[in-house]
Protein backbone atom coordinates (compact mmCIF):
# COMPACT_ATOMS: atom_id res chain seq x y z
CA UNK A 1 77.84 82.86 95.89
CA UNK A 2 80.06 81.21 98.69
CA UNK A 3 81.69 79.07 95.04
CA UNK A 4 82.64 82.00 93.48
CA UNK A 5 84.83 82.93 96.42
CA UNK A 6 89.08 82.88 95.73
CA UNK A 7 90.48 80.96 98.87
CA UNK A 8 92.71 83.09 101.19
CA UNK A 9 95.53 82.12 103.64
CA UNK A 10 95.97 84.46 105.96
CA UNK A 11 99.75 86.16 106.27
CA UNK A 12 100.72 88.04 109.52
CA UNK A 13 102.87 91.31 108.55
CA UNK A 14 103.75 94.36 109.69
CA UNK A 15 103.32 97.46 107.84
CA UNK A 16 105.97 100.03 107.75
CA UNK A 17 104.55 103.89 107.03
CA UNK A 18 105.96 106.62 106.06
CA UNK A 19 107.25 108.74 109.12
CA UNK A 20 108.39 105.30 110.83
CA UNK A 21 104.72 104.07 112.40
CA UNK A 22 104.21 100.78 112.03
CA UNK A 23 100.35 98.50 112.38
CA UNK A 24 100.62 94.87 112.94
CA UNK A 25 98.27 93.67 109.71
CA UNK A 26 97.01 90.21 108.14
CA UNK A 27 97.81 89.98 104.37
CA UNK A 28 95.11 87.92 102.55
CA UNK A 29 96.83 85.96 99.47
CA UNK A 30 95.69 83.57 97.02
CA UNK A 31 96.26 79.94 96.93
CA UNK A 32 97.33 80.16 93.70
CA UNK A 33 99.03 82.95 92.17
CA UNK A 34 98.25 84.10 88.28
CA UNK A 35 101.32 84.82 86.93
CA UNK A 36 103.17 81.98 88.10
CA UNK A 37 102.80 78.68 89.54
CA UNK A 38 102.24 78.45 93.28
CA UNK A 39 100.64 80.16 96.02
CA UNK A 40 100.37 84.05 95.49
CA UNK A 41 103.22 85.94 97.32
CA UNK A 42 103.38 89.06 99.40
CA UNK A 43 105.65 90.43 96.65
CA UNK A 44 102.90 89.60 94.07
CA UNK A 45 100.21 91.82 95.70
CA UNK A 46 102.40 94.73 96.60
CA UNK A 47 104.18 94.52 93.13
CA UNK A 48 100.88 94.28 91.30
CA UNK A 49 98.76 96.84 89.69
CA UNK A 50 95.40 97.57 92.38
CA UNK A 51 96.19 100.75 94.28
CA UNK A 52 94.71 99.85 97.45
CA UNK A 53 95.48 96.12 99.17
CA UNK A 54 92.57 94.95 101.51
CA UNK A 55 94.35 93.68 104.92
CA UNK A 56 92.81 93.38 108.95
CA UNK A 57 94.06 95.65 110.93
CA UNK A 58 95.26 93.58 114.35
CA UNK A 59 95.42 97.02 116.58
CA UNK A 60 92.16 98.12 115.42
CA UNK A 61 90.25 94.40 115.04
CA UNK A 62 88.93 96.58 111.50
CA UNK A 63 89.56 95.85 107.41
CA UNK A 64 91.84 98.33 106.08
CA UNK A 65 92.75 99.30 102.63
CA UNK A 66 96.67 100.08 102.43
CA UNK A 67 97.69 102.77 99.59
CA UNK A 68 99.80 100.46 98.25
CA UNK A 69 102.32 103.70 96.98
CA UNK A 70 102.07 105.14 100.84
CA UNK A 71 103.76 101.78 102.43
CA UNK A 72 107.62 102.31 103.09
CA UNK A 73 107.86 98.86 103.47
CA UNK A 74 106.03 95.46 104.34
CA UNK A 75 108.56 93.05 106.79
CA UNK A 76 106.68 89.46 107.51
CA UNK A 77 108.50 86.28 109.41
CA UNK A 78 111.50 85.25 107.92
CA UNK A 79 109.67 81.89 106.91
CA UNK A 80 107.48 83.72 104.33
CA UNK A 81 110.75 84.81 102.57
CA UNK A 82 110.24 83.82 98.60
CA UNK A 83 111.84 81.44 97.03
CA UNK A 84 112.07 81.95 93.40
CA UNK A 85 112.84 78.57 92.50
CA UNK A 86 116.61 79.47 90.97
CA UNK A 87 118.03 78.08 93.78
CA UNK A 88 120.46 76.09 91.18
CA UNK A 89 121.88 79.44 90.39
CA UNK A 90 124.11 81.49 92.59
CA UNK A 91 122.71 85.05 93.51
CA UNK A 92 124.51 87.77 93.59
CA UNK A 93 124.33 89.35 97.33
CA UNK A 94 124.95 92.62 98.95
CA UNK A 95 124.19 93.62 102.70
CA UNK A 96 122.81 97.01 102.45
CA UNK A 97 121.34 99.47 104.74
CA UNK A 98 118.22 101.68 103.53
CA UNK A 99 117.16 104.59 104.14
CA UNK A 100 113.76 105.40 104.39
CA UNK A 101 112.06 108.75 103.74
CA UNK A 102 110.95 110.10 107.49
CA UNK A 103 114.57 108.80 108.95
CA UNK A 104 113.89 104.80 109.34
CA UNK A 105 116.43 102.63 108.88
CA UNK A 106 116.24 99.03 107.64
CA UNK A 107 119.59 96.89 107.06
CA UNK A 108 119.84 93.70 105.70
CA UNK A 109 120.73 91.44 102.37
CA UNK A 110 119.62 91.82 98.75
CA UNK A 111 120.22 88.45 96.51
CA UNK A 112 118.74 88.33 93.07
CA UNK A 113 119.45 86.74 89.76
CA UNK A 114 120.63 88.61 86.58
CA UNK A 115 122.67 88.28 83.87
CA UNK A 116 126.06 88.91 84.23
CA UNK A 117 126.06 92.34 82.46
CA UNK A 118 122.95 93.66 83.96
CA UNK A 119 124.54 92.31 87.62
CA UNK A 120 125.26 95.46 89.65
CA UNK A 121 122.79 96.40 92.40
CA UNK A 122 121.97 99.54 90.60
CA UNK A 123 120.60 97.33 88.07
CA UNK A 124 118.68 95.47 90.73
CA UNK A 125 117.27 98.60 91.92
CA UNK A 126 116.20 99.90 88.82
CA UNK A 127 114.12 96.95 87.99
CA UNK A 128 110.32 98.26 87.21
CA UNK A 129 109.10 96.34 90.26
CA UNK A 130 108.31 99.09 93.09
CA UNK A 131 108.69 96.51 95.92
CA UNK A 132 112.49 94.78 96.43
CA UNK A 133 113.26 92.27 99.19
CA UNK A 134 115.50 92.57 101.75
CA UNK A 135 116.14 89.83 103.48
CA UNK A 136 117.19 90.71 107.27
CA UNK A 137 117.88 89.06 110.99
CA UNK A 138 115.05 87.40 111.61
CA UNK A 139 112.50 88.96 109.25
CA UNK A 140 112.12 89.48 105.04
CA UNK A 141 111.05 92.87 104.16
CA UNK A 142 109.05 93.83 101.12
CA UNK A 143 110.50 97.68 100.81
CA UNK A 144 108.95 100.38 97.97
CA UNK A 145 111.72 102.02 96.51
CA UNK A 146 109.57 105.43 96.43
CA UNK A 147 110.07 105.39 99.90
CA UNK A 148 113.73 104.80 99.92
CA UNK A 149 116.29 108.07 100.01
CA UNK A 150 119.33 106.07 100.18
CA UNK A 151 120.94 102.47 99.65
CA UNK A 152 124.45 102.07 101.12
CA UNK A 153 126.91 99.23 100.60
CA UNK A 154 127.77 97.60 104.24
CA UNK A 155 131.80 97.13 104.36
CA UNK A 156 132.32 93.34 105.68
């Protein structure tokens, strides 16, 4: 049976749930993702269709199963961030706060890729995806828009 098992790599994270409490977790992703080529990403597995994600638990030493619709948000190092591979394309790029459901408060930088005429960050945000990045000091953040009460444009 051990040949029929999908290799893992093991991705520390930190979950963010609602009411702003927060368990240090392991993500397990694939080492290669199926609907593109590479390794599988964080945004893969939260943006994909199973309801529950299987992670360890560091607090508890346990397996947990994460309702994937209950996380506010998933933040991991900033060297997980994902690269797309359009990096021959400029993004378009706002710094935003967001504001989570229970009070918390994440701030940061959205850059995506659209065409010019579906470019405003409303259109971002109303992509089907239920996870967006947000890219922020130190950290990238994986944050489910049910979760989200408010995005605000920061003045530079």
């Amino acid at each position: 049976m051990e040949e029929l098992r999908v290799p893992k790599r093991r991705v520390a994270a930190e979950a963010l749930l609602p009411g702003g409490d927060a368990r240090r977790i392991t993500l397990f992703l694939a080492d290669t993702a199926s609907n593109h080529s590479g390794p599988e990403r964080a945004s893969d597995l939260l943006n994909g269709g199973d309801d529950f994600i299987p992670a360890f638990d560091e607090e508890a030493s346990a397996m947990t199963f994460l309702n994937r619709a209950e996380l506010a948000a998933v933040r991991l190092a900033a060297r997980e961030a994902e690269e797309d591979g359009s990096d021959l394309t400029l993004p378009t790029e706002h710094e935003v706060e967001v504001t989570l459901r229970g009070g918390g408060m994440l701030r940061g930088l959205v850059s995506y890729l659209r065409s010019p005429d579906h470019s405003r960050l409303v259109d971002f945000l109303n992509e089907p995806e239920p996870f967006f990045p947000l890219i922020e000091v130190g950290a990238f953040a994986l944050v489910n828009k049910r979760h989200v009460v408010r995005v605000v444009l920061v003045k530079t």
